[in-house]
N, C-alpha and C. Protein backbone atom coordinates (compact mmCIF):
# COMPACT_ATOMS: atom_id res chain seq x y z
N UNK A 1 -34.96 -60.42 -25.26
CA UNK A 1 -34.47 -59.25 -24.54
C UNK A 1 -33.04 -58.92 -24.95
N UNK A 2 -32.64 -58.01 -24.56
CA UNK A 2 -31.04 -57.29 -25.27
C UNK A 2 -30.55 -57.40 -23.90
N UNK A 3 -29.50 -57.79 -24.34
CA UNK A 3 -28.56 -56.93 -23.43
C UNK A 3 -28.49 -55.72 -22.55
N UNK A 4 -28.80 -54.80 -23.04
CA UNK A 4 -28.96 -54.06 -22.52
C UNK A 4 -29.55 -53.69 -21.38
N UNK A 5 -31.06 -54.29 -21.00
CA UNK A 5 -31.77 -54.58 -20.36
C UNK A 5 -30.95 -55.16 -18.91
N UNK A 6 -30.03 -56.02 -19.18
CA UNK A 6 -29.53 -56.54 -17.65
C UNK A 6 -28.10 -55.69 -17.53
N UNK A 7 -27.31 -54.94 -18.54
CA UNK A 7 -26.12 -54.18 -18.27
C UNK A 7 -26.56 -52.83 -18.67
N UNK A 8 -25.46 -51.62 -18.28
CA UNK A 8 -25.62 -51.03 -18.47
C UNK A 8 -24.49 -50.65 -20.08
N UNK A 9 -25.08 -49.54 -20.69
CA UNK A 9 -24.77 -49.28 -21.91
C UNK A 9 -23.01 -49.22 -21.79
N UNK A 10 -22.56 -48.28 -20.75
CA UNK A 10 -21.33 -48.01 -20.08
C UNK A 10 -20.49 -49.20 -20.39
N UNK A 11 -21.23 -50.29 -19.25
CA UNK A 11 -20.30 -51.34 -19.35
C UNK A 11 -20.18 -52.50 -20.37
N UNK A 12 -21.34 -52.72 -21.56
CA UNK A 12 -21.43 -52.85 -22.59
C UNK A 12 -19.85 -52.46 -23.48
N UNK A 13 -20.02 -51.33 -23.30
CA UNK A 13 -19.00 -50.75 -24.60
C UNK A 13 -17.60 -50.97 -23.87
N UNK A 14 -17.49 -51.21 -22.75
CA UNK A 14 -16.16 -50.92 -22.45
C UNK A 14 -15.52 -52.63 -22.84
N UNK A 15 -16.57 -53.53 -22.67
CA UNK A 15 -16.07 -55.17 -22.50
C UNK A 15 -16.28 -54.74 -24.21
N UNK A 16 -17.00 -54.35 -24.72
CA UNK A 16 -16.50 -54.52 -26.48
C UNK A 16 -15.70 -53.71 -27.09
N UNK A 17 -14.66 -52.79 -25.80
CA UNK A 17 -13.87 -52.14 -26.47
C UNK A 17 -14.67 -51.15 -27.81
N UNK A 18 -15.77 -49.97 -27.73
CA UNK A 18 -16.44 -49.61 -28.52
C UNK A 18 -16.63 -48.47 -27.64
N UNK A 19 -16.48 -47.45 -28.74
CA UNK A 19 -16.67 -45.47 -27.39
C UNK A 19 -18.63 -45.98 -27.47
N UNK A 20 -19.34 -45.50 -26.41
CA UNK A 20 -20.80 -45.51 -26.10
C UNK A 20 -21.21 -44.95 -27.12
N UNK A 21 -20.69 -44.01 -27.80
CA UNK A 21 -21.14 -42.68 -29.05
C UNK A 21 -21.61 -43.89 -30.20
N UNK A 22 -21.18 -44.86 -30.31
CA UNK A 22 -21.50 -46.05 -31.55
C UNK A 22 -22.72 -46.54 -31.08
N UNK A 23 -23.10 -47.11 -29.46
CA UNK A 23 -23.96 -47.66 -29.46
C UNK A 23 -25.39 -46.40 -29.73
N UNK A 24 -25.13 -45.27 -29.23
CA UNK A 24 -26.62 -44.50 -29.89
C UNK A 24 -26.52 -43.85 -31.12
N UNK A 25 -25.34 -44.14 -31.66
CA UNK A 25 -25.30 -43.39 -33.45
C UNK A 25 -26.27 -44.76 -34.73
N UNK A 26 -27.35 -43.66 -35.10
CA UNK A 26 -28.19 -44.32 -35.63
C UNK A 26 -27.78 -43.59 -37.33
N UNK A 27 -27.11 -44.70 -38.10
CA UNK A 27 -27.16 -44.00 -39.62
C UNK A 27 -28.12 -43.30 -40.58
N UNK A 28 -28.25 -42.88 -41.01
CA UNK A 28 -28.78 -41.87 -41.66
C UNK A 28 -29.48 -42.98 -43.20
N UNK A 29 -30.90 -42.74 -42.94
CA UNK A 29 -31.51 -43.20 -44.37
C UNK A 29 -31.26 -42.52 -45.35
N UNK A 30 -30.05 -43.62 -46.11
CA UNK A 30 -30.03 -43.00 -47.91
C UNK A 30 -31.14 -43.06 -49.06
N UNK A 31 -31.63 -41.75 -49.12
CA UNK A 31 -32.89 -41.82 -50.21
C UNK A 31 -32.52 -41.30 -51.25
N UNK A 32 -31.81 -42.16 -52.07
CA UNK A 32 -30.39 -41.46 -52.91
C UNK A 32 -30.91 -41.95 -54.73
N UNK A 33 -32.61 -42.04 -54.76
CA UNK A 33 -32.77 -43.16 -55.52
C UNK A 33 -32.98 -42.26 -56.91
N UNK A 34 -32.89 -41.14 -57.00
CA UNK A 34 -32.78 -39.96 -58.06
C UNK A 34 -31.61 -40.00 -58.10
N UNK A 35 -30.97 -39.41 -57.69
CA UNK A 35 -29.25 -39.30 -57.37
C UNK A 35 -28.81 -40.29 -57.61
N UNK A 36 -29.01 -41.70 -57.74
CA UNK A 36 -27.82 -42.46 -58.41
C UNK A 36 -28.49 -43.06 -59.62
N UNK A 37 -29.95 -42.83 -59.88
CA UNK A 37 -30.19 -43.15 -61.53
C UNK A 37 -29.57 -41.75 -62.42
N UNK A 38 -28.96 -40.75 -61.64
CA UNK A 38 -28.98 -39.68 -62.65
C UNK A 38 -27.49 -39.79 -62.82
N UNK A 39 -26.57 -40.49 -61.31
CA UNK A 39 -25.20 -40.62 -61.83
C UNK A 39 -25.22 -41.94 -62.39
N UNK A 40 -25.70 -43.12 -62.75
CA UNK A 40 -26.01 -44.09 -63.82
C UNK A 40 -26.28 -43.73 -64.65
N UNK A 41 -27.14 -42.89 -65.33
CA UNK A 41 -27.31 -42.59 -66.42
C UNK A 41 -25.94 -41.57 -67.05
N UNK A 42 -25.19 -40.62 -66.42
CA UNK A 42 -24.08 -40.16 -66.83
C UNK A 42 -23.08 -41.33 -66.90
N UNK A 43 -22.93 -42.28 -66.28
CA UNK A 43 -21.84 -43.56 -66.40
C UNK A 43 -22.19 -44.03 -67.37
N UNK A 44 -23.76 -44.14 -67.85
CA UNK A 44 -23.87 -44.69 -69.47
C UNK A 44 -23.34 -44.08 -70.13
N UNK A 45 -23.79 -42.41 -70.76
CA UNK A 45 -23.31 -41.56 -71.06
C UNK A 45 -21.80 -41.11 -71.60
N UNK A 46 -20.82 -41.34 -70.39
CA UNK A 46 -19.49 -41.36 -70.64
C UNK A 46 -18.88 -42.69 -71.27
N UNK A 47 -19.78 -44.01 -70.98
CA UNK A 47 -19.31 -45.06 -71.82
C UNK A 47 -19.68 -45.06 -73.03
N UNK A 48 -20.49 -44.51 -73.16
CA UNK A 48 -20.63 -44.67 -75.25
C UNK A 48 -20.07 -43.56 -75.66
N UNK A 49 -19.03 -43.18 -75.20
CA UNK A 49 -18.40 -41.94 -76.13
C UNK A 49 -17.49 -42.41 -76.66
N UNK A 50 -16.92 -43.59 -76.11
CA UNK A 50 -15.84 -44.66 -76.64
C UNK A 50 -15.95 -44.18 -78.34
């Protein structure tokens, strides 16, 4: 069980010193997996121009 379950979210954040806005901010899935073979492949790119 969490925490949560026996406190409330409120008083959670205040004993961890943390605004409540952190405990329901859920990050964002990076599906970045085009986007960084295409900026890898330009980092190759700019290294063999040596």
């Amino acid at each position: 069980m969490t925490m949560q379950a026996y406190y409330p979210v409120k008083t959670l954040c205040e004993v961890l010193d943390l605004p409540r806005s952190s405990f329901y901010h859920a990050p964002a899935v990076a599906e970045d997996g085009d986007l960084r073979a295409g900026l890898l492949d330009l980092g190759d790119l700019d290294s063999n121009q040596d």
